[in-house]
Each structure stands twice: as C-alpha cells, then as structure tokens.
N, C-alpha and C. Protein backbone atom coordinates (compact mmCIF):
# COMPACT_ATOMS: atom_id res chain seq x y z
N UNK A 1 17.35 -24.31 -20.72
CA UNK A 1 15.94 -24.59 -20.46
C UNK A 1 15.23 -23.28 -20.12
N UNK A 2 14.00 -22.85 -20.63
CA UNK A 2 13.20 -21.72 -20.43
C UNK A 2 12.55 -21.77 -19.36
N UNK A 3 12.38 -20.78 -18.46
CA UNK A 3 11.82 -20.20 -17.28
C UNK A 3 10.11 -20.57 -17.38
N UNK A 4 9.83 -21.72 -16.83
CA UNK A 4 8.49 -21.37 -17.04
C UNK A 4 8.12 -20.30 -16.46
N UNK A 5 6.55 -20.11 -16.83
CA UNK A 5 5.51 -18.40 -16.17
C UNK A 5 4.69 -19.19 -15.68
N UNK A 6 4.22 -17.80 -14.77
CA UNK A 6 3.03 -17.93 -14.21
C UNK A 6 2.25 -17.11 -15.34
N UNK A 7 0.87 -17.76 -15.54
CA UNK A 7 0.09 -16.88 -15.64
C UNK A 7 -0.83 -15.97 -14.83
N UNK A 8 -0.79 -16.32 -13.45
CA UNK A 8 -1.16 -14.88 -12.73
C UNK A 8 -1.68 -15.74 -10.96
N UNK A 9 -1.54 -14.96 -9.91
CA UNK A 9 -2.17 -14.86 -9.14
C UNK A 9 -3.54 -15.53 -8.86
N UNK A 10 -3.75 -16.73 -8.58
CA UNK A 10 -5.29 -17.19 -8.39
C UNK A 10 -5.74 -16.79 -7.18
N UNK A 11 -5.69 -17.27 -6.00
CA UNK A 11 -6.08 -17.25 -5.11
C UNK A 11 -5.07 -17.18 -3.99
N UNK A 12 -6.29 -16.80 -2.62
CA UNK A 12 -5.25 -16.74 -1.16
C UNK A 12 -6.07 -17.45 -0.09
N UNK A 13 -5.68 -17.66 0.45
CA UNK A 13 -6.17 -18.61 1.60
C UNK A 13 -5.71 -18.10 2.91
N UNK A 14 -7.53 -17.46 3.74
CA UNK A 14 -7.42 -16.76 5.14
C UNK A 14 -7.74 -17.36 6.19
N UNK A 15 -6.44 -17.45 7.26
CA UNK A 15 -7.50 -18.30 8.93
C UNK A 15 -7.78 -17.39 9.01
N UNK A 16 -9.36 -17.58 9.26
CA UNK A 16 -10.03 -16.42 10.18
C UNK A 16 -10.53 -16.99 11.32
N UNK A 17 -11.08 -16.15 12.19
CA UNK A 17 -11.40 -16.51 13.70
C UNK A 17 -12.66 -16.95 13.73
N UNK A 18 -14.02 -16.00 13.12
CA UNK A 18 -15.13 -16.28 12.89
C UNK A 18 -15.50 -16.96 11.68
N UNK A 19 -15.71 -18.10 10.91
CA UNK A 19 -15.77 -18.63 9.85
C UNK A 19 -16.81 -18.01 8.83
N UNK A 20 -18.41 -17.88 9.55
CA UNK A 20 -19.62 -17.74 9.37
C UNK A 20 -19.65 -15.98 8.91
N UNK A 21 -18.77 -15.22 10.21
CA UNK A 21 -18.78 -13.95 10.37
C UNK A 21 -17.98 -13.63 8.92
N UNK A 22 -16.69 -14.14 8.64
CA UNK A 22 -16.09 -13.70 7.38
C UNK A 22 -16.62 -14.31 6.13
N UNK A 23 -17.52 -15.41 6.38
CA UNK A 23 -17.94 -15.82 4.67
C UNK A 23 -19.25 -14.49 4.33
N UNK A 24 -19.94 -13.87 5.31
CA UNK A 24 -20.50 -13.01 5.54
C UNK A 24 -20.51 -11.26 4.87
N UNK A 25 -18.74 -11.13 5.70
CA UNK A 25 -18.52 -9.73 5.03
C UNK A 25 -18.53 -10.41 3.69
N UNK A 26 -17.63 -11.21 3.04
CA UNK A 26 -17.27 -11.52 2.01
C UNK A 26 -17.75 -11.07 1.01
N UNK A 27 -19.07 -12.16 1.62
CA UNK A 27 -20.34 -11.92 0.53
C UNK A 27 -21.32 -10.82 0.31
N UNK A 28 -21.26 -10.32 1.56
CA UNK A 28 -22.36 -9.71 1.78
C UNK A 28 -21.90 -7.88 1.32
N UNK A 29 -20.43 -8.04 1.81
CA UNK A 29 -20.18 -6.36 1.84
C UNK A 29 -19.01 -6.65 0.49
N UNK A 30 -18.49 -7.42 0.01
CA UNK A 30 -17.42 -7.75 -1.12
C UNK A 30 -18.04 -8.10 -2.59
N UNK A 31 -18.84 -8.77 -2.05
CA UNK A 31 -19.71 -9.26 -3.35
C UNK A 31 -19.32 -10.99 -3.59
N UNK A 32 -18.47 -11.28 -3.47
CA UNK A 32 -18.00 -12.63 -3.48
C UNK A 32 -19.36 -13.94 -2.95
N UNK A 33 -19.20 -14.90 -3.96
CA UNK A 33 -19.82 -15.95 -4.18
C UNK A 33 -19.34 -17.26 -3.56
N UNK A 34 -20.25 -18.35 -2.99
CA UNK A 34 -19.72 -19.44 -2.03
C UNK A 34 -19.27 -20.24 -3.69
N UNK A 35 -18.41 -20.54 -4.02
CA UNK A 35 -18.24 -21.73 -4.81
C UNK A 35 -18.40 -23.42 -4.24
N UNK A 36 -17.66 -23.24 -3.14
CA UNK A 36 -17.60 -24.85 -2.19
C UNK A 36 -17.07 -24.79 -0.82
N UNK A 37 -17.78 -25.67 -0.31
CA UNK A 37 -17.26 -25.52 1.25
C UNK A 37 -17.73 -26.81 1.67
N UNK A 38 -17.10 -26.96 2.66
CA UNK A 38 -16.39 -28.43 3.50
C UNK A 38 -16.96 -27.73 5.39
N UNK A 39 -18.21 -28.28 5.64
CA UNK A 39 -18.43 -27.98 6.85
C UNK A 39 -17.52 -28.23 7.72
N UNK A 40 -17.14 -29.71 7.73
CA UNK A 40 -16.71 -30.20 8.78
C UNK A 40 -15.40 -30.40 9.19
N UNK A 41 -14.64 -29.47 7.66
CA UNK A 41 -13.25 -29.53 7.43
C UNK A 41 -13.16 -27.71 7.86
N UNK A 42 -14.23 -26.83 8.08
CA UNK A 42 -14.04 -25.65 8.11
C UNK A 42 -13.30 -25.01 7.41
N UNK A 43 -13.61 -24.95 6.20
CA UNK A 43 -13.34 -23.94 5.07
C UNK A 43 -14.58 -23.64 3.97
N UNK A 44 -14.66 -22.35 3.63
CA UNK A 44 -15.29 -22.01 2.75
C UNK A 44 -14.66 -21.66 1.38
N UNK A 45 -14.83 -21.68 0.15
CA UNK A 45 -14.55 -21.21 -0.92
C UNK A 45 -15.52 -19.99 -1.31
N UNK A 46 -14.54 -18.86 -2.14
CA UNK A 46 -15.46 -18.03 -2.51
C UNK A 46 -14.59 -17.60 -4.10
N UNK A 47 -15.58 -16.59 -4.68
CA UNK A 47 -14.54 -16.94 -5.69
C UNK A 47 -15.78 -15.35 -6.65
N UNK A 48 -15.34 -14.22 -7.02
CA UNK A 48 -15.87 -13.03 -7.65
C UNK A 48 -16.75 -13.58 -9.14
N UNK A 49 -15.80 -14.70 -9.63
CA UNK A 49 -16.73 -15.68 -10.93
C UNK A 49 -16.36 -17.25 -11.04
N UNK A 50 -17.17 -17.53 -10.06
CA UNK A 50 -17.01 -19.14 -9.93
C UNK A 50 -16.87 -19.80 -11.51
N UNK A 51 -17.84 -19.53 -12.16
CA UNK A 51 -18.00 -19.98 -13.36
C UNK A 51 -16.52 -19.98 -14.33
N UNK A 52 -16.09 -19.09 -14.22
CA UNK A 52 -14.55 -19.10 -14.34
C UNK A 52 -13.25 -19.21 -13.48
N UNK A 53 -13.38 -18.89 -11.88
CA UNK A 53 -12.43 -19.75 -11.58
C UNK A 53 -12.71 -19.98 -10.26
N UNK A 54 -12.93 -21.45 -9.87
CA UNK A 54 -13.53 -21.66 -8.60
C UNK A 54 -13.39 -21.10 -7.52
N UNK A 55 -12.51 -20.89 -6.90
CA UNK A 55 -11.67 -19.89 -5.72
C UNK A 55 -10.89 -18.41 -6.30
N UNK A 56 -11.03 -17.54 -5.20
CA UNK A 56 -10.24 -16.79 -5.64
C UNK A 56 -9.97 -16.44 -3.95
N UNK A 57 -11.00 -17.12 -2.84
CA UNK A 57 -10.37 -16.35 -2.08
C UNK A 57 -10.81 -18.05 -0.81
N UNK A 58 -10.03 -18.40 -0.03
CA UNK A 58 -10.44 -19.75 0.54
C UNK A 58 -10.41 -19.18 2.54
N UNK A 59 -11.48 -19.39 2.73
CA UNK A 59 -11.57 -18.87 4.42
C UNK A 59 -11.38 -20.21 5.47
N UNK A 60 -10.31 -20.22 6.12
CA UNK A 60 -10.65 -21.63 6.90
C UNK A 60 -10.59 -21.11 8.14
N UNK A 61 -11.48 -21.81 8.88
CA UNK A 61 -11.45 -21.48 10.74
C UNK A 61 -10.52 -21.91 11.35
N UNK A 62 -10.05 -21.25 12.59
CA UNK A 62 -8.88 -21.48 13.70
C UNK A 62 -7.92 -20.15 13.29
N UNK A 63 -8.49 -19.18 13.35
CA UNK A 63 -7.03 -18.08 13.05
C UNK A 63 -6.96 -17.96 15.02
N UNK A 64 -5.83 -17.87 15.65
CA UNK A 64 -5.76 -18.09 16.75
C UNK A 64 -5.03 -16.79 17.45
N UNK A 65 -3.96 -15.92 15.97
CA UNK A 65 -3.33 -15.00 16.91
C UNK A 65 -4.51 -13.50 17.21
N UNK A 66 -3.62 -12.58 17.78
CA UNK A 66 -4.38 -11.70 18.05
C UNK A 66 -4.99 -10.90 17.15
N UNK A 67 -6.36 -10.10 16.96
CA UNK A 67 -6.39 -9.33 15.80
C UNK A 67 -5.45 -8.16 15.67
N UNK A 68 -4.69 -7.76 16.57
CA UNK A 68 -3.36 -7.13 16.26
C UNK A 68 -2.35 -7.34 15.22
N UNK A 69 -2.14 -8.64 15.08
CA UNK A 69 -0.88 -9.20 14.44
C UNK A 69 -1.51 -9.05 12.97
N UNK A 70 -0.86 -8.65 12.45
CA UNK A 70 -0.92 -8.56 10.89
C UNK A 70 -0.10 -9.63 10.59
N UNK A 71 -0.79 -10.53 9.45
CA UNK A 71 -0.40 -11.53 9.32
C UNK A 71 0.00 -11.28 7.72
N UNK A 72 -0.64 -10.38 6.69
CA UNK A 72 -0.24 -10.35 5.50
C UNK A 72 -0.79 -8.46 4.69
N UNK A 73 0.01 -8.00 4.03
CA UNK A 73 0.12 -6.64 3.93
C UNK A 73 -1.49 -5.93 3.54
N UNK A 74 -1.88 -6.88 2.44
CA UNK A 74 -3.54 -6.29 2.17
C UNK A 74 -3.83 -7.52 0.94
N UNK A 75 -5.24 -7.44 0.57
CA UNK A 75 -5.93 -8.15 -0.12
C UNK A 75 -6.80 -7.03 -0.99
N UNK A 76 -6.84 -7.63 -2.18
CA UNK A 76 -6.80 -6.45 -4.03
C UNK A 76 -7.96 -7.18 -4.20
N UNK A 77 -8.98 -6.34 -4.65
CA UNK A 77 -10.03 -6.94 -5.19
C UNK A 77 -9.89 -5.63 -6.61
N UNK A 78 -10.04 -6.30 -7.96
CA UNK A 78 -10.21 -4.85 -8.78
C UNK A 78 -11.67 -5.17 -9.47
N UNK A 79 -11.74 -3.80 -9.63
CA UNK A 79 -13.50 -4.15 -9.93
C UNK A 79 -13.26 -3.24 -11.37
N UNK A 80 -14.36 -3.48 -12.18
CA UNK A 80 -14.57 -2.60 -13.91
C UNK A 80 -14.69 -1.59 -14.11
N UNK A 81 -14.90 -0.56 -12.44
CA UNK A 81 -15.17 0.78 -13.15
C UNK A 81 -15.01 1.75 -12.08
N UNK A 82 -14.83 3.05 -12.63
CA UNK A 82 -14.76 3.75 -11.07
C UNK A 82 -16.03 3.44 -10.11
N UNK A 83 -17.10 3.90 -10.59
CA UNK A 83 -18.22 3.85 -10.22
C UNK A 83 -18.48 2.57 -9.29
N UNK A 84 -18.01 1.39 -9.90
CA UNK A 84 -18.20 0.28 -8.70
C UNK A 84 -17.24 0.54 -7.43
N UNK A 85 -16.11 0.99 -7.41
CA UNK A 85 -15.10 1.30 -6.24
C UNK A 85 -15.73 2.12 -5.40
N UNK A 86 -16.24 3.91 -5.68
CA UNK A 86 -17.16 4.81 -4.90
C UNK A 86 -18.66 3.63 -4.17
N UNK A 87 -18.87 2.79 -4.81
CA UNK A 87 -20.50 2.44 -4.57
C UNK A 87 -19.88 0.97 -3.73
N UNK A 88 -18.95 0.51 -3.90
CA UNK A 88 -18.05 -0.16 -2.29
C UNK A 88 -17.95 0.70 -1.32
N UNK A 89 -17.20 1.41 -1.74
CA UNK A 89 -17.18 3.13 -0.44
C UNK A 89 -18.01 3.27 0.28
N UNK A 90 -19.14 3.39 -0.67
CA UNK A 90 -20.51 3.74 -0.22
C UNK A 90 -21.24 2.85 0.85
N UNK A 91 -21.33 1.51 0.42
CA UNK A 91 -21.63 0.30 0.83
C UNK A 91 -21.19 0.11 2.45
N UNK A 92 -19.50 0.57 2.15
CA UNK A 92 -19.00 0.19 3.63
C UNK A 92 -19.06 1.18 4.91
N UNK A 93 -19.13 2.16 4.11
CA UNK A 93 -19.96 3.60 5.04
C UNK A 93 -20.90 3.46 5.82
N UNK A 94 -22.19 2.99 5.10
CA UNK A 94 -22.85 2.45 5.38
C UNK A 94 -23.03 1.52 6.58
N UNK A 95 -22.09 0.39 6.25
CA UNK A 95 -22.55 -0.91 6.75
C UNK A 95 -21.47 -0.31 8.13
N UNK A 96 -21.00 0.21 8.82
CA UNK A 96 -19.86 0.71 9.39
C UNK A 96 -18.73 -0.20 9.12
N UNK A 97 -17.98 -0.35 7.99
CA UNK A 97 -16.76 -1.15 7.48
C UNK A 97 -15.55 -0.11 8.03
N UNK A 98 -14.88 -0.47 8.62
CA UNK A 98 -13.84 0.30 9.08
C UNK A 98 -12.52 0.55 7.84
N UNK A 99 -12.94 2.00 6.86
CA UNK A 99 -12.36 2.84 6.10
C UNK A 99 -10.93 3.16 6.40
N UNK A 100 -10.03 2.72 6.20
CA UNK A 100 -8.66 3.00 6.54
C UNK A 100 -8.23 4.51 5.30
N UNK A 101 -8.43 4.73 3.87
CA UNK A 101 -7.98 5.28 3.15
C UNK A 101 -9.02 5.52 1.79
N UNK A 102 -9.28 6.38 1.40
CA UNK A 102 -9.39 6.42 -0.47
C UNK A 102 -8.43 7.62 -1.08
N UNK A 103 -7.97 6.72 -1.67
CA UNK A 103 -6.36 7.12 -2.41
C UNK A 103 -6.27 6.98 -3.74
N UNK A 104 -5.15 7.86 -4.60
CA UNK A 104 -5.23 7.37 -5.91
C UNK A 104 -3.84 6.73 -5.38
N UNK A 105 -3.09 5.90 -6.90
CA UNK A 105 -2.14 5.32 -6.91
C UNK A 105 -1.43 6.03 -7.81
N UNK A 106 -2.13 6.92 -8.73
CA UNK A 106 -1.87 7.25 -10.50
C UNK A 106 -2.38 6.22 -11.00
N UNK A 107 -1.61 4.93 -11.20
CA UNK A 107 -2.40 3.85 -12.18
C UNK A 107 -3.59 3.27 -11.56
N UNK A 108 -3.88 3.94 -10.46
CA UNK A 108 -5.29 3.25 -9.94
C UNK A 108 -5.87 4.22 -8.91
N UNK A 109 -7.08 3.77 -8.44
CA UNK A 109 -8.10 4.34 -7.32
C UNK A 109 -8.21 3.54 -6.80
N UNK A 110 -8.37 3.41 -5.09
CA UNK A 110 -8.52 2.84 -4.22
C UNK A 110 -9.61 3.36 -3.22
N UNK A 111 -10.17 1.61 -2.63
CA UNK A 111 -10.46 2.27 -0.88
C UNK A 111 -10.04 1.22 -0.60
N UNK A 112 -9.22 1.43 0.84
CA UNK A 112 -8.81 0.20 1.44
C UNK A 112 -9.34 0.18 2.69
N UNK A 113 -9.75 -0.91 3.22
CA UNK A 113 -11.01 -1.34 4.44
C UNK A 113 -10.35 -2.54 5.38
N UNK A 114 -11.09 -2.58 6.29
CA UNK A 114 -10.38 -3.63 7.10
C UNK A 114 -11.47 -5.04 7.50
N UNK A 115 -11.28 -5.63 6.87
CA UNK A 115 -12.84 -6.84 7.21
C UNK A 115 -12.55 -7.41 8.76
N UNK A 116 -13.16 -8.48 8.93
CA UNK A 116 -13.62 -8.98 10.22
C UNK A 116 -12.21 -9.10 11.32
N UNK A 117 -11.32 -9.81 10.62
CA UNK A 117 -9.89 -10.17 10.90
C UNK A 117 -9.09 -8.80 11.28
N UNK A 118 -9.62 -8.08 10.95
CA UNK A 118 -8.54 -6.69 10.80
C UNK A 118 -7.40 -6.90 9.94
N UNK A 119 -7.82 -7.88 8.20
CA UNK A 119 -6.87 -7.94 7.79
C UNK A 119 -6.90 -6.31 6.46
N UNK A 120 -6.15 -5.78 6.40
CA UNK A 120 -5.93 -4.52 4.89
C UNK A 120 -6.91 -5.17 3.74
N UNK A 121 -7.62 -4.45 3.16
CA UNK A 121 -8.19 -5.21 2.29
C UNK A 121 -8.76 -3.89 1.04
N UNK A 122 -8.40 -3.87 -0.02
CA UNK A 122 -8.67 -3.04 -1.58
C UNK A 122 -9.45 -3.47 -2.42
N UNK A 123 -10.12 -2.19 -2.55
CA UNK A 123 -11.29 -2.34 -4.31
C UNK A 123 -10.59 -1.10 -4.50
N UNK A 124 -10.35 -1.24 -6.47
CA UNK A 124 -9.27 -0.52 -6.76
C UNK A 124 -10.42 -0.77 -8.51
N UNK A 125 -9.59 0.48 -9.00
CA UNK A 125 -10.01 0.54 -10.72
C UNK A 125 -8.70 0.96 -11.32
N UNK A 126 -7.97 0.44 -12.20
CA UNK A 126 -7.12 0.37 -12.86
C UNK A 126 -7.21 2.07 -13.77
N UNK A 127 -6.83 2.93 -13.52
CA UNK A 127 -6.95 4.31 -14.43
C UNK A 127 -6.56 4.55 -15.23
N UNK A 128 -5.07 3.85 -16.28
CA UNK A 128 -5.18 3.78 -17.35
C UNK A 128 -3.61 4.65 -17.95
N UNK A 129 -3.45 5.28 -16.39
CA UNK A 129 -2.57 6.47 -15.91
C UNK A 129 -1.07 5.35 -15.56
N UNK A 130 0.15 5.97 -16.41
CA UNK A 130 1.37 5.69 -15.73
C UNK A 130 1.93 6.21 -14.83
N UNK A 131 2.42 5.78 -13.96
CA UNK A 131 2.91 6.89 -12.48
C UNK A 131 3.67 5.45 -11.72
N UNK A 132 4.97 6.05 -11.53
CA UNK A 132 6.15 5.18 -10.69
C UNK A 132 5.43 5.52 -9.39
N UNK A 133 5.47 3.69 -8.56
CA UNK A 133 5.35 3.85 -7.42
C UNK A 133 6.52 3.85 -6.43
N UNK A 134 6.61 4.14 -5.26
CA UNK A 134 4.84 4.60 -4.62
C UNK A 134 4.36 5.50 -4.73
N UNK A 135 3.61 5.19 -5.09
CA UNK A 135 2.23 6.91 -5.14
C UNK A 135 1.02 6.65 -4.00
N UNK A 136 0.80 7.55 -3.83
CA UNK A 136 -0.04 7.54 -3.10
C UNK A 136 -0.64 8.80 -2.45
N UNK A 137 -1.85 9.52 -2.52
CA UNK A 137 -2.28 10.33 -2.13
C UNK A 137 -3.96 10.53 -2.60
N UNK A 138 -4.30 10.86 -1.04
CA UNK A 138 -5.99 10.70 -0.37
C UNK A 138 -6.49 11.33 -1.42
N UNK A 139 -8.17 11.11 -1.61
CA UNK A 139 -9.32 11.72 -2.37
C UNK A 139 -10.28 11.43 -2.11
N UNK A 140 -10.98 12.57 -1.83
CA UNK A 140 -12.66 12.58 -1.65
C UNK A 140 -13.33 11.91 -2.36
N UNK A 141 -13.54 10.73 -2.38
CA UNK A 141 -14.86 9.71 -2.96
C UNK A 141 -16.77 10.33 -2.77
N UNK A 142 -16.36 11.50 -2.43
CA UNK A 142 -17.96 12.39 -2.50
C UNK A 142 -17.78 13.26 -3.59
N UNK A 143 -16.75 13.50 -4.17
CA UNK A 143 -16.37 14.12 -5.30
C UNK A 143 -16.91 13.55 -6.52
N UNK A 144 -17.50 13.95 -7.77
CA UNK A 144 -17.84 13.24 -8.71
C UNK A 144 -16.63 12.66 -9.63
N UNK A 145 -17.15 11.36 -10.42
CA UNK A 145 -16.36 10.46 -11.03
C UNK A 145 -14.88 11.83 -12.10
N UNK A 146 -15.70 12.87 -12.46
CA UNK A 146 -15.16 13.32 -13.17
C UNK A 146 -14.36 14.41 -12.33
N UNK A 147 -14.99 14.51 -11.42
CA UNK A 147 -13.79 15.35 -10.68
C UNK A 147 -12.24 14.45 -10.05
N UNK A 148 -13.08 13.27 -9.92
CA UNK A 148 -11.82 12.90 -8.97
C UNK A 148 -10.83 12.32 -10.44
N UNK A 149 -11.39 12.03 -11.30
CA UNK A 149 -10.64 11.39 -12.64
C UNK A 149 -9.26 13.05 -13.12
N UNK A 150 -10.46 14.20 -13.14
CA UNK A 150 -9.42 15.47 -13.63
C UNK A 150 -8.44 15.62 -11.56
N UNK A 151 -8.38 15.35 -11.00
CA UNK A 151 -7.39 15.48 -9.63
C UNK A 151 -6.29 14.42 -9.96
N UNK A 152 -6.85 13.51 -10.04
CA UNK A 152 -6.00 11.90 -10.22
C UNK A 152 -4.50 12.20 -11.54
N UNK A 153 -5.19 12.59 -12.81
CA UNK A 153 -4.68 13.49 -13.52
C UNK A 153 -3.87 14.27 -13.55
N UNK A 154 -4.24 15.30 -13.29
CA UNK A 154 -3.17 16.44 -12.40
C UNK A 154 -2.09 15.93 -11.82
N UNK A 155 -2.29 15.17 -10.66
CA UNK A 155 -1.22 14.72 -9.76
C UNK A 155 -0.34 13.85 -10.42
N UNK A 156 -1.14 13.04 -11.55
CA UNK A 156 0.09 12.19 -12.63
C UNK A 156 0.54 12.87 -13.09
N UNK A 157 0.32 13.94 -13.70
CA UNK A 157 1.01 14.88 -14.94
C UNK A 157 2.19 15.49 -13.72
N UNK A 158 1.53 16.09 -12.43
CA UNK A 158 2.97 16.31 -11.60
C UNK A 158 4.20 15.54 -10.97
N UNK A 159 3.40 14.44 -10.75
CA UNK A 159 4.51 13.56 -9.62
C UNK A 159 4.71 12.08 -10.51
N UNK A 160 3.96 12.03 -11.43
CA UNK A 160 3.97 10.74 -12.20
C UNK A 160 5.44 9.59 -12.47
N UNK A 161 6.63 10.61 -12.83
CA UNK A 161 7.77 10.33 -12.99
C UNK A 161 8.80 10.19 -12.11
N UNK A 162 8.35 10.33 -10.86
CA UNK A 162 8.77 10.71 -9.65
C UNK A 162 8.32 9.67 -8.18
N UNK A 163 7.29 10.07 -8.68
CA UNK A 163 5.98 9.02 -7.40
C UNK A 163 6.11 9.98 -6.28
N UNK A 164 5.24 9.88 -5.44
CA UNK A 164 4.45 10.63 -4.48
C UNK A 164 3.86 10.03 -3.14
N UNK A 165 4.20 10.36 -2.10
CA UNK A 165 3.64 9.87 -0.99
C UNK A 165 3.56 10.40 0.35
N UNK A 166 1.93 10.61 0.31
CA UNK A 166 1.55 11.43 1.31
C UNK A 166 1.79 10.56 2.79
N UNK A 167 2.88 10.61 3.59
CA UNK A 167 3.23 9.77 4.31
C UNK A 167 2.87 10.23 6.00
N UNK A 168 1.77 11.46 6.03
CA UNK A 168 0.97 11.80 6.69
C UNK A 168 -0.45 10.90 6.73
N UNK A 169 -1.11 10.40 5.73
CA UNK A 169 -1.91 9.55 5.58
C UNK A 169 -1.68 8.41 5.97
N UNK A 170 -0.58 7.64 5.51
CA UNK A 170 0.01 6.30 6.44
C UNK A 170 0.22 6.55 7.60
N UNK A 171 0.66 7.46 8.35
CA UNK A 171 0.97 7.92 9.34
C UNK A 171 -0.32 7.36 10.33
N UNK A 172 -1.21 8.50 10.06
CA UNK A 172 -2.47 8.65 10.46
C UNK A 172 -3.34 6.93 10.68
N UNK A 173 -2.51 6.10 9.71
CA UNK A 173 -3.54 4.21 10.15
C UNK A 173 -2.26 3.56 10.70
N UNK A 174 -1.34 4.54 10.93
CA UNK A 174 -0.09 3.28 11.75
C UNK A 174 0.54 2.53 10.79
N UNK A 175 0.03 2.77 9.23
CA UNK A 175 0.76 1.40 8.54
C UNK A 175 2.26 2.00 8.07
C-alpha cells in the first residue's frame, strides 16, 4: 500500500494571552486577514488569502504559561519578494516590534520578530540560492536590495556546501 502525502502545511493554532492584542499585531503589523471568528468560543481565524485558504493562522484565548516559556520554535510567514521582507523590517522598526535577527539562510532572507506572546516569528523570501543548512548569518536590511542579494551570494558561493553559522548571533537572543 502507498504512503499517502501531504500536500503541505496549512495552518497553526496559537493560545495567546491577549486575544484582541494578537488579532491586532497580526493584522495590523503581519498583514493577515480575519477570515472567521467565534466571539464567545474565543478564537479568531486569520488567514494571508482567505479566498484561497481560510486559516492559515487560528488565535484562541487562555494562553496561561509565562511569556518566558517558549512553547514552539518560530512561525514562517514567506512573502514574494525581497522588497516586501525589508518593508516588514521597516514596518516593525517602526512600530517598536521587538527585532531578534535579519539573516540570510543562502536559500532565503529573513527577519525574525517576536509578536505579543514572545512567540519567534519570520518573513522570509525564498533566494533561489542552494546552501546546506544551517546557515545562517546577519545582514544589514539598510543595505540596498542589490547589495544585500551580491553578500547573500558570496557567502553561498563560500559556505554553501558546507553551511555556516554565526553562533555569536544566536548567542546574542539566547536562542
């Protein structure tokens, strides 16, 4: 008998503490859309294209432990272009979003942020670049698209086959 598949990852489902406060960042600093919500059951639905798939991300109230406790490693949002990842950056700078990292991966760009929960949380652009993980190492997101694209580069053409990890940077957020 054949293995069924998945075809991919839909959704995750977060207790959070503040219900209102996290449908908030969500939307407000993520971009994410209410698809459906249940007042009185305390959960919200949100979802990057409702129109195509109702949830992608489900918030229910009563998270009870401490915001210490890490409850799950990080949450991936990938967006279409570099340009939208820097202009998240930008966004959360801004809004004071607490910036943990902007990193390449080789096969990707990152910033990873911490929303209301203090849970890990990524907007990332897929680069197109092969590179064994882990990779990982910081980059100036004030740098232009084309600078940080020829750095990202470089560091694949060096460590690509190998992988790379600046473990001074993890260091530096405790993770």
């Amino acid at each position: 008998m054949a293995t069924p598949s998945i075809e991919r990852l839909a959704h995750v489902g977060l207790h959070v503490r503040d219900l209102q406060k996290s449908v908030e960042f969500y939307r407000d600093m993520v971009g994410l859309k209410i698809s459906d919500d249940d007042k009185a059951a305390g959960i919200v639905f949100m979802s990057s294209h409702p129109e195509e798939e109702h949830h992608e991300l489900l918030l229910v109230a009563g998270r009870s432990v401490p915001l210490n406790v890490q409850l799950l490693q990080q949450i991936s949002f990938r967006c279409s272009t570099l340009n939208d990842v820097i202009e998240y950056w930008r966004r959360f700078v801004a809004n004071d979003v607490k910036i943990l990292y902007t990193v390449t991966h080789g096969n990707a760009i990152s910033c990873y942020f911490k929303d209301p929960d203090e849970n890990i949380c990524e907007v990332y652009w897929p680069t197109g670049l092969k590179a064994r993980q882990g990779f990982l190492i910081g980059l100036d997101f004030n740098e232009s698209e084309v600078a940080l694209m020829r750095q990202v580069t470089d560091l694949v053409n060096e460590h690509g086959e190998k992988g790379v990890i600046d473990f001074k940077l993890l260091a530096e957020q405790n993770i």
